[in-house]
Each structure stands twice: as structure tokens, then as C-alpha cells.
N, C-alpha and C. Protein backbone atom coordinates (compact mmCIF):
# COMPACT_ATOMS: atom_id res chain seq x y z
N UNK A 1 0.84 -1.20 0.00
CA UNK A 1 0.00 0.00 0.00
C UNK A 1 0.88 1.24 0.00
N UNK A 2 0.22 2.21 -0.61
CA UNK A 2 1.09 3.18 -0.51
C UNK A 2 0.76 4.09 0.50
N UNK A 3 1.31 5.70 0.68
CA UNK A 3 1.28 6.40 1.87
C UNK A 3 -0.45 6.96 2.26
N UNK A 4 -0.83 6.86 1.22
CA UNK A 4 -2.43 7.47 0.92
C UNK A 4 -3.31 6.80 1.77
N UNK A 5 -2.74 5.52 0.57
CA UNK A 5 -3.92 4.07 1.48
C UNK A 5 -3.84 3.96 2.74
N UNK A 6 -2.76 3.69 3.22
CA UNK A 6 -1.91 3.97 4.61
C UNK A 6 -2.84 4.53 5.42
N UNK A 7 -2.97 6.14 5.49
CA UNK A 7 -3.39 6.92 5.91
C UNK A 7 -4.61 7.15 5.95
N UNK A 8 -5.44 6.82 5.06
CA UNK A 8 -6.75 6.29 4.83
C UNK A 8 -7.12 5.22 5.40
N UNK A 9 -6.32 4.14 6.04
CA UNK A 9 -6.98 2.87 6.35
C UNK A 9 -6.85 3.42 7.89
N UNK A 10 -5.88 3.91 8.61
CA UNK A 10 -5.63 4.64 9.66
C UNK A 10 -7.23 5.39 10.42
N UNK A 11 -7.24 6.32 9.57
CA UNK A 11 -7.94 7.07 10.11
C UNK A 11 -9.82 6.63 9.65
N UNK A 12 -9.92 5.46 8.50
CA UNK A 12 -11.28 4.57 9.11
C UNK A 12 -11.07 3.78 9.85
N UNK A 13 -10.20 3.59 10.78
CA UNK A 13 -9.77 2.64 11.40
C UNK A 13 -10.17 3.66 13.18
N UNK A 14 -9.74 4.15 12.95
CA UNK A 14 -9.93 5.75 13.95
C UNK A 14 -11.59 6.01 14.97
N UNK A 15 -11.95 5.69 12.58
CA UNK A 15 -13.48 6.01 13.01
C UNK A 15 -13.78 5.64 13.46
N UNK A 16 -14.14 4.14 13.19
CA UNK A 16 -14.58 2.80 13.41
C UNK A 16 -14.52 2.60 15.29
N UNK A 17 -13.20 3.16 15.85
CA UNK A 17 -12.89 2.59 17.32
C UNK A 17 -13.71 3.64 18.05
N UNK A 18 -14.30 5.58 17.44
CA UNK A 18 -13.95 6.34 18.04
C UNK A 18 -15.74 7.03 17.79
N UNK A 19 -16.35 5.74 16.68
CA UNK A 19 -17.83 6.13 16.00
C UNK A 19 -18.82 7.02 16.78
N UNK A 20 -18.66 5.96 18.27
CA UNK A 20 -19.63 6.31 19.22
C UNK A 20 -19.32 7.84 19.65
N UNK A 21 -18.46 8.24 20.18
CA UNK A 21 -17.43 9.14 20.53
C UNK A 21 -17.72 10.21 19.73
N UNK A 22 -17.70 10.00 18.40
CA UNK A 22 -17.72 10.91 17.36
C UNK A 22 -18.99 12.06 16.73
N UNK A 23 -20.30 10.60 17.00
CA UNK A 23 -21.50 11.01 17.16
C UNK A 23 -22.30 11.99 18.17
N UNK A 24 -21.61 11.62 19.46
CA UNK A 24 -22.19 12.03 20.71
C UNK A 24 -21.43 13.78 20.31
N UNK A 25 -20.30 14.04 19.96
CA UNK A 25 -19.83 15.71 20.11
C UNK A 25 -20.66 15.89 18.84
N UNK A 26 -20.76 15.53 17.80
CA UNK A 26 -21.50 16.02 16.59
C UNK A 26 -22.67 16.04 17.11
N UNK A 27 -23.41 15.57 17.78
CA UNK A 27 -25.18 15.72 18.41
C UNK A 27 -25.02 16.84 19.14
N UNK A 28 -24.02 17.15 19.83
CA UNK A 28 -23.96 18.11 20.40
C UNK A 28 -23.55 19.44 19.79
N UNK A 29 -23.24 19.90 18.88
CA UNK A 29 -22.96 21.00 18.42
C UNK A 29 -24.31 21.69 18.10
N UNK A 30 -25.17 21.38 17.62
CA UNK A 30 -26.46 22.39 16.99
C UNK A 30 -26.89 23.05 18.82
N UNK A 31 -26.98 21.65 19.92
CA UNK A 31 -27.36 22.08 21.53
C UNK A 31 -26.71 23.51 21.58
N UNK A 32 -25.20 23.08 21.77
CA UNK A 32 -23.92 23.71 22.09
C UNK A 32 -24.48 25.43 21.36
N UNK A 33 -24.67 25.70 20.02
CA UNK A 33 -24.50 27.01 19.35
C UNK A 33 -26.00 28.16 19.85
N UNK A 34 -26.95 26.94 19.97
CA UNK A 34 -28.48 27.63 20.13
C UNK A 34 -28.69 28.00 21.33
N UNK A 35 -28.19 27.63 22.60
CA UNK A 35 -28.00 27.50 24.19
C UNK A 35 -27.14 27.94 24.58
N UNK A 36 -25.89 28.22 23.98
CA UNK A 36 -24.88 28.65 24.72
C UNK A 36 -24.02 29.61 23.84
N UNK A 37 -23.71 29.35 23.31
CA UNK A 37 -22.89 30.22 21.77
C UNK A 37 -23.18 31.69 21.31
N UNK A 38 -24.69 31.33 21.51
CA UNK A 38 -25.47 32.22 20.75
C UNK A 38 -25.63 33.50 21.92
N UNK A 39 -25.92 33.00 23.20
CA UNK A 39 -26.06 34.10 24.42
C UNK A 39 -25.48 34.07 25.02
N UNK A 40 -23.99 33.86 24.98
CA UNK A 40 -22.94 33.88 26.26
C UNK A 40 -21.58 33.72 25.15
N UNK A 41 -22.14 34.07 23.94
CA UNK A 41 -20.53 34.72 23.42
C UNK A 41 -19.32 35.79 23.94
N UNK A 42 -20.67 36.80 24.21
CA UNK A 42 -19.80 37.88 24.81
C UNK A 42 -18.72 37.33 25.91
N UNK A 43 -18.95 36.71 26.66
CA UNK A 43 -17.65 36.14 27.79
C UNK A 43 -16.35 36.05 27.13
N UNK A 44 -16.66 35.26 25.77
CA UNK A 44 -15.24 35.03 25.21
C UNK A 44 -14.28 36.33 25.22
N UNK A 45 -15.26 37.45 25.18
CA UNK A 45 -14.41 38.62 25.17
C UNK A 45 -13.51 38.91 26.04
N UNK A 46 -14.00 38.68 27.75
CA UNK A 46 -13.94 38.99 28.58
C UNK A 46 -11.72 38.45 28.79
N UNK A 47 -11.89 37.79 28.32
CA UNK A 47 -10.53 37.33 28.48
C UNK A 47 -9.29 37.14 26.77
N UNK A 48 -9.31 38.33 26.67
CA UNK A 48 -9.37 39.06 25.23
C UNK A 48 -7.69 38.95 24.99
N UNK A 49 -6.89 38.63 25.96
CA UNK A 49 -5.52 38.12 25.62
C UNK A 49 -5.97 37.10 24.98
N UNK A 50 -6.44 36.01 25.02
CA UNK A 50 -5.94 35.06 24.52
C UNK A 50 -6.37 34.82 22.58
N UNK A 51 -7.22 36.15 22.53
CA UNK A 51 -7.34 36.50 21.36
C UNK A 51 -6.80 37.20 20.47
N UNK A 52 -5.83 38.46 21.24
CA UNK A 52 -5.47 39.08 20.66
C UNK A 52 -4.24 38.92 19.94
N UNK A 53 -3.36 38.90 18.78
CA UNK A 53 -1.99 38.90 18.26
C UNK A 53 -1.30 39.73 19.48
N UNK A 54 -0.38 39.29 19.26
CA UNK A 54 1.28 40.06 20.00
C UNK A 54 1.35 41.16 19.56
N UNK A 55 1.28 41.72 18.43
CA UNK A 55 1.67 42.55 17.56
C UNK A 55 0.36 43.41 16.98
N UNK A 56 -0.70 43.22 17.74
CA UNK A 56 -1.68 43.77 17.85
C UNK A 56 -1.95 44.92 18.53
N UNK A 57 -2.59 46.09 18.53
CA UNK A 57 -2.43 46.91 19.47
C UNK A 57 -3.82 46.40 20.00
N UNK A 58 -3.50 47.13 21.35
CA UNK A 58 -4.96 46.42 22.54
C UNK A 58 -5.86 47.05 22.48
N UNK A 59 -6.94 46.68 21.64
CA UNK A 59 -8.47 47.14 21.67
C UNK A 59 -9.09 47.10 23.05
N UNK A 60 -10.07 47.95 23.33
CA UNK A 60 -11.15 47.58 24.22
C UNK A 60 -12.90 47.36 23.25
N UNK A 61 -12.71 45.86 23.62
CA UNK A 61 -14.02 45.63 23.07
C UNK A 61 -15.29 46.05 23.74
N UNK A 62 -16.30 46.27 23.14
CA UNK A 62 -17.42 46.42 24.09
C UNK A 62 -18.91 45.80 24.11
N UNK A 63 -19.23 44.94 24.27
CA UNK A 63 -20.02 44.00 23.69
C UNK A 63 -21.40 44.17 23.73
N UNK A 64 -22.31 44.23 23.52
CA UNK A 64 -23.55 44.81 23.03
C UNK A 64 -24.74 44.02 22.81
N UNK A 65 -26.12 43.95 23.11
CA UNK A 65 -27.11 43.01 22.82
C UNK A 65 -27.05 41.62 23.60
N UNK A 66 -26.49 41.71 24.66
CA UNK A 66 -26.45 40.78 25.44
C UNK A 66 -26.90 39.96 25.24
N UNK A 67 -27.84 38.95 25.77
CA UNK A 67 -29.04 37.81 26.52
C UNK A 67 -29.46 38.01 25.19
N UNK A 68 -29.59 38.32 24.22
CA UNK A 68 -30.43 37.89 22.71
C UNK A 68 -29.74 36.71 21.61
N UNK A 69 -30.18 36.17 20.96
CA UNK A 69 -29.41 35.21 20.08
C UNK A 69 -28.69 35.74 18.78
N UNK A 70 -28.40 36.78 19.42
CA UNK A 70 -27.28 37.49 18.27
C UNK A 70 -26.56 38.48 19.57
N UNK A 71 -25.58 39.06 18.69
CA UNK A 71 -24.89 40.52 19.58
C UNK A 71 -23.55 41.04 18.78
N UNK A 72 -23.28 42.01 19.11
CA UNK A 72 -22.74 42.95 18.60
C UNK A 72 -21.84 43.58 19.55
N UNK A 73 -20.27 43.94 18.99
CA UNK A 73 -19.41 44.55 19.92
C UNK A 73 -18.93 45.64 18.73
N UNK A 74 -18.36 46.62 20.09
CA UNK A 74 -17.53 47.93 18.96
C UNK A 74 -16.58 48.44 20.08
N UNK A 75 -15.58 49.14 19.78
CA UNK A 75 -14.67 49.26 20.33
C UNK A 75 -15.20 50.98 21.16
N UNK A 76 -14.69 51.09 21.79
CA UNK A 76 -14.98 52.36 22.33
C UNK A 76 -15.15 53.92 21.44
N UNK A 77 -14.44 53.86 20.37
CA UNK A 77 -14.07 54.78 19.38
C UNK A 77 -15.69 54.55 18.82
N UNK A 78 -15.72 53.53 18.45
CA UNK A 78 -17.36 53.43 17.76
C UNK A 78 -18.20 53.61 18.71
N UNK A 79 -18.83 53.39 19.82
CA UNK A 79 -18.85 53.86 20.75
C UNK A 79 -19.53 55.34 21.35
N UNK A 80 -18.50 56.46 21.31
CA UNK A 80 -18.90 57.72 20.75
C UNK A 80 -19.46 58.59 19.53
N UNK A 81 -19.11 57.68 18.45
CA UNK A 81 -19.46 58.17 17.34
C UNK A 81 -20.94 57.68 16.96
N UNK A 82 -21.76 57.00 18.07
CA UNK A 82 -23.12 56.68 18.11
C UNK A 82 -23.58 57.76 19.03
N UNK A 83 -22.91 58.88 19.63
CA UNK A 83 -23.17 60.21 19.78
C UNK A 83 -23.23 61.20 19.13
N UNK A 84 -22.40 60.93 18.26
CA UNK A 84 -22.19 62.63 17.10
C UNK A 84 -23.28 63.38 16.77
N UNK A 85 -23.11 63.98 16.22
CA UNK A 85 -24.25 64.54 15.27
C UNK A 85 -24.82 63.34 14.02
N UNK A 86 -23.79 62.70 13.27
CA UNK A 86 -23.86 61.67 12.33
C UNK A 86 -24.58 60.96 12.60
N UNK A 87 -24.24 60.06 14.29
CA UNK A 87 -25.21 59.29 15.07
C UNK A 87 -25.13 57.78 14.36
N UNK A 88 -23.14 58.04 13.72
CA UNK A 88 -23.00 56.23 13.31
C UNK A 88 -23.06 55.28 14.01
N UNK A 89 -23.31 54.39 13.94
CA UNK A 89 -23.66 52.60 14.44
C UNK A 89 -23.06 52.10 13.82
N UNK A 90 -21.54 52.06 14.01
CA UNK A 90 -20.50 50.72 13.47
C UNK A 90 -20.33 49.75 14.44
N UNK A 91 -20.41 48.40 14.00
CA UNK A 91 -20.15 47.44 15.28
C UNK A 91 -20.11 45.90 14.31
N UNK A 92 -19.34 45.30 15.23
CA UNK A 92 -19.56 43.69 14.44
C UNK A 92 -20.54 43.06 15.01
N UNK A 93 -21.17 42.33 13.90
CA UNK A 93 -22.33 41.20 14.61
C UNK A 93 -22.15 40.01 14.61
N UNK A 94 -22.67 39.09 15.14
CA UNK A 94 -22.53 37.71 15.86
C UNK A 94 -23.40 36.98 15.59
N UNK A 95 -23.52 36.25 14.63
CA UNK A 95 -24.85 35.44 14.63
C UNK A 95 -24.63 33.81 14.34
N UNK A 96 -23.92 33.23 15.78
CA UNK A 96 -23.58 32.04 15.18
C UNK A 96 -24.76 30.67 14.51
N UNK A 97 -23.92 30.12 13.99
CA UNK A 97 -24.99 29.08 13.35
C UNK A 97 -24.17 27.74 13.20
N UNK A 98 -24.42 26.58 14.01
CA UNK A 98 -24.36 25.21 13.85
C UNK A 98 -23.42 24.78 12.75
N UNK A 99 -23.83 24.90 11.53
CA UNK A 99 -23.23 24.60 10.31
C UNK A 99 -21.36 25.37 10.08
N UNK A 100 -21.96 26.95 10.49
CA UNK A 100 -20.71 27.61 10.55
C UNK A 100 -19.56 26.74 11.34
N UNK A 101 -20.26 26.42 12.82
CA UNK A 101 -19.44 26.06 13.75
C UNK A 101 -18.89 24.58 13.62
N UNK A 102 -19.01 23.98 13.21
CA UNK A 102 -19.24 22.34 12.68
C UNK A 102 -17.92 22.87 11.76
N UNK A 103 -17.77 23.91 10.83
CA UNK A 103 -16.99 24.25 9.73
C UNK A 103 -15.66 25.01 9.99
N UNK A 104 -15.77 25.23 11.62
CA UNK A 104 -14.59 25.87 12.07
C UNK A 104 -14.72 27.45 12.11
N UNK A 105 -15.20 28.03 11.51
CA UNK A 105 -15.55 29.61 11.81
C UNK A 105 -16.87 29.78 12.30
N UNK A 106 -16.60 30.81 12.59
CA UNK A 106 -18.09 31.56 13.35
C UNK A 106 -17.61 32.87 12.87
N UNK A 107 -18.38 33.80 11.83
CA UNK A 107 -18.12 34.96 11.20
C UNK A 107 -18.89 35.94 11.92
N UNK A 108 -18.18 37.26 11.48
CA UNK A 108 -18.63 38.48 12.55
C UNK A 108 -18.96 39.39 11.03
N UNK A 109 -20.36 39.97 10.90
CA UNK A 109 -20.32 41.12 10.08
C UNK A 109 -20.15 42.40 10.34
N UNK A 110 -19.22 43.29 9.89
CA UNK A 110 -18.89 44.87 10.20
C UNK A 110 -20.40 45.26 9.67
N UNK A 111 -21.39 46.19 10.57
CA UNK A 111 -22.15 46.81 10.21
C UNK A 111 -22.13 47.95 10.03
N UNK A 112 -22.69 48.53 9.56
CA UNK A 112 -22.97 50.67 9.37
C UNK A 112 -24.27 50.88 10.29
């Protein structure tokens, strides 16, 4: 066999030992995003080193729409400028979804 097959027989081999295992966290992700994800994102903020690059300068996030199944953060700068005269509303939104999360991202849209 070559390195492919190899590696392929490996990891149905994986499956096969790990099926049960495998099913039970996949049943759990749609729970996981609608119950918890969705209204207690903001926390992740709360500990914002472990998000931020090195080489990042240090935002203060500010997180927004709490307890609803979406939410929205903006940094302090945006912030005030929902005072101006202009009376802009820039902020990212949060709207996780199962599928996203299953896929490895959870996307944030910049709003106006």
C-alpha cells in the first residue's frame, strides 16, 4: 500500500474505534451554538488576551445586545461616534450558526 492508502486505512480505522465518541460531540454542536454560543458569546471577550496577536495593538471591546441570540461589539471609538451629530452605528455582529461552527468559523459582520 502506498502512503495514501496507509493513511486512509488509519484514520477509518480511527473512526470505526472512536464512531460512538464521534457522534455524541457532533449531536452536540447544533445544543452547544443555540444555548450557549449564541447568548454567552460575549464572555469570550472577557478574556481578550488570549485572542489578541502580539503585535496587535490592545483594543477595548465592548459588547452589546447581550441575553439575545445574536450581539454585537464595537470598540470604544465606535462607541462615541453613536453620539455625534452623524449618530453612526459601526459594530460587528454575531450570529452564530451550527453549520458555521461544525466548519470551524463563526463569522462576525462589520455593520454601518
Amino acid at each position: 500500500m502506498n502512503d495514501i492508502d496507509e493513511t486512509t486505512k488509519h484514520r477509518k480505522n480511527l473512526y470505526f474505534e472512536y464512531r460512538e465518541a464521534i457522534t455524541e460531540v457532533e449531536d452536540a454542536v447544533e445544543p452547544f451554538v443555540d444555548s450557549i454560543l449564541k447568548w454567552e458569546w460575549a464572555e469570550a471577550l472577557a478574556d481578550q488576551d488570549r485572542y489578541q496577536p502580539e503585535n496587535a495593538e490592545r483594543i477595548n471591546w465592548i459588547p452589546a445586545a447581550k441575553g439575545k441570540g445574536w450581539g454585537q461589539f464595537r470598540t470604544s471609538r465606535w462607541e462615541t461616534a453613536k453620539e455625534e451629530p452623524e449618530r453612526l452605528d459601526i459594530h460587528w455582529e454575531h450570529k452564530p450558526r451550527a453549520s458555521e461552527f461544525k466548519g470551524g468559523t463563526s463569522p462576525f459582520l462589520l455593520e454601518l
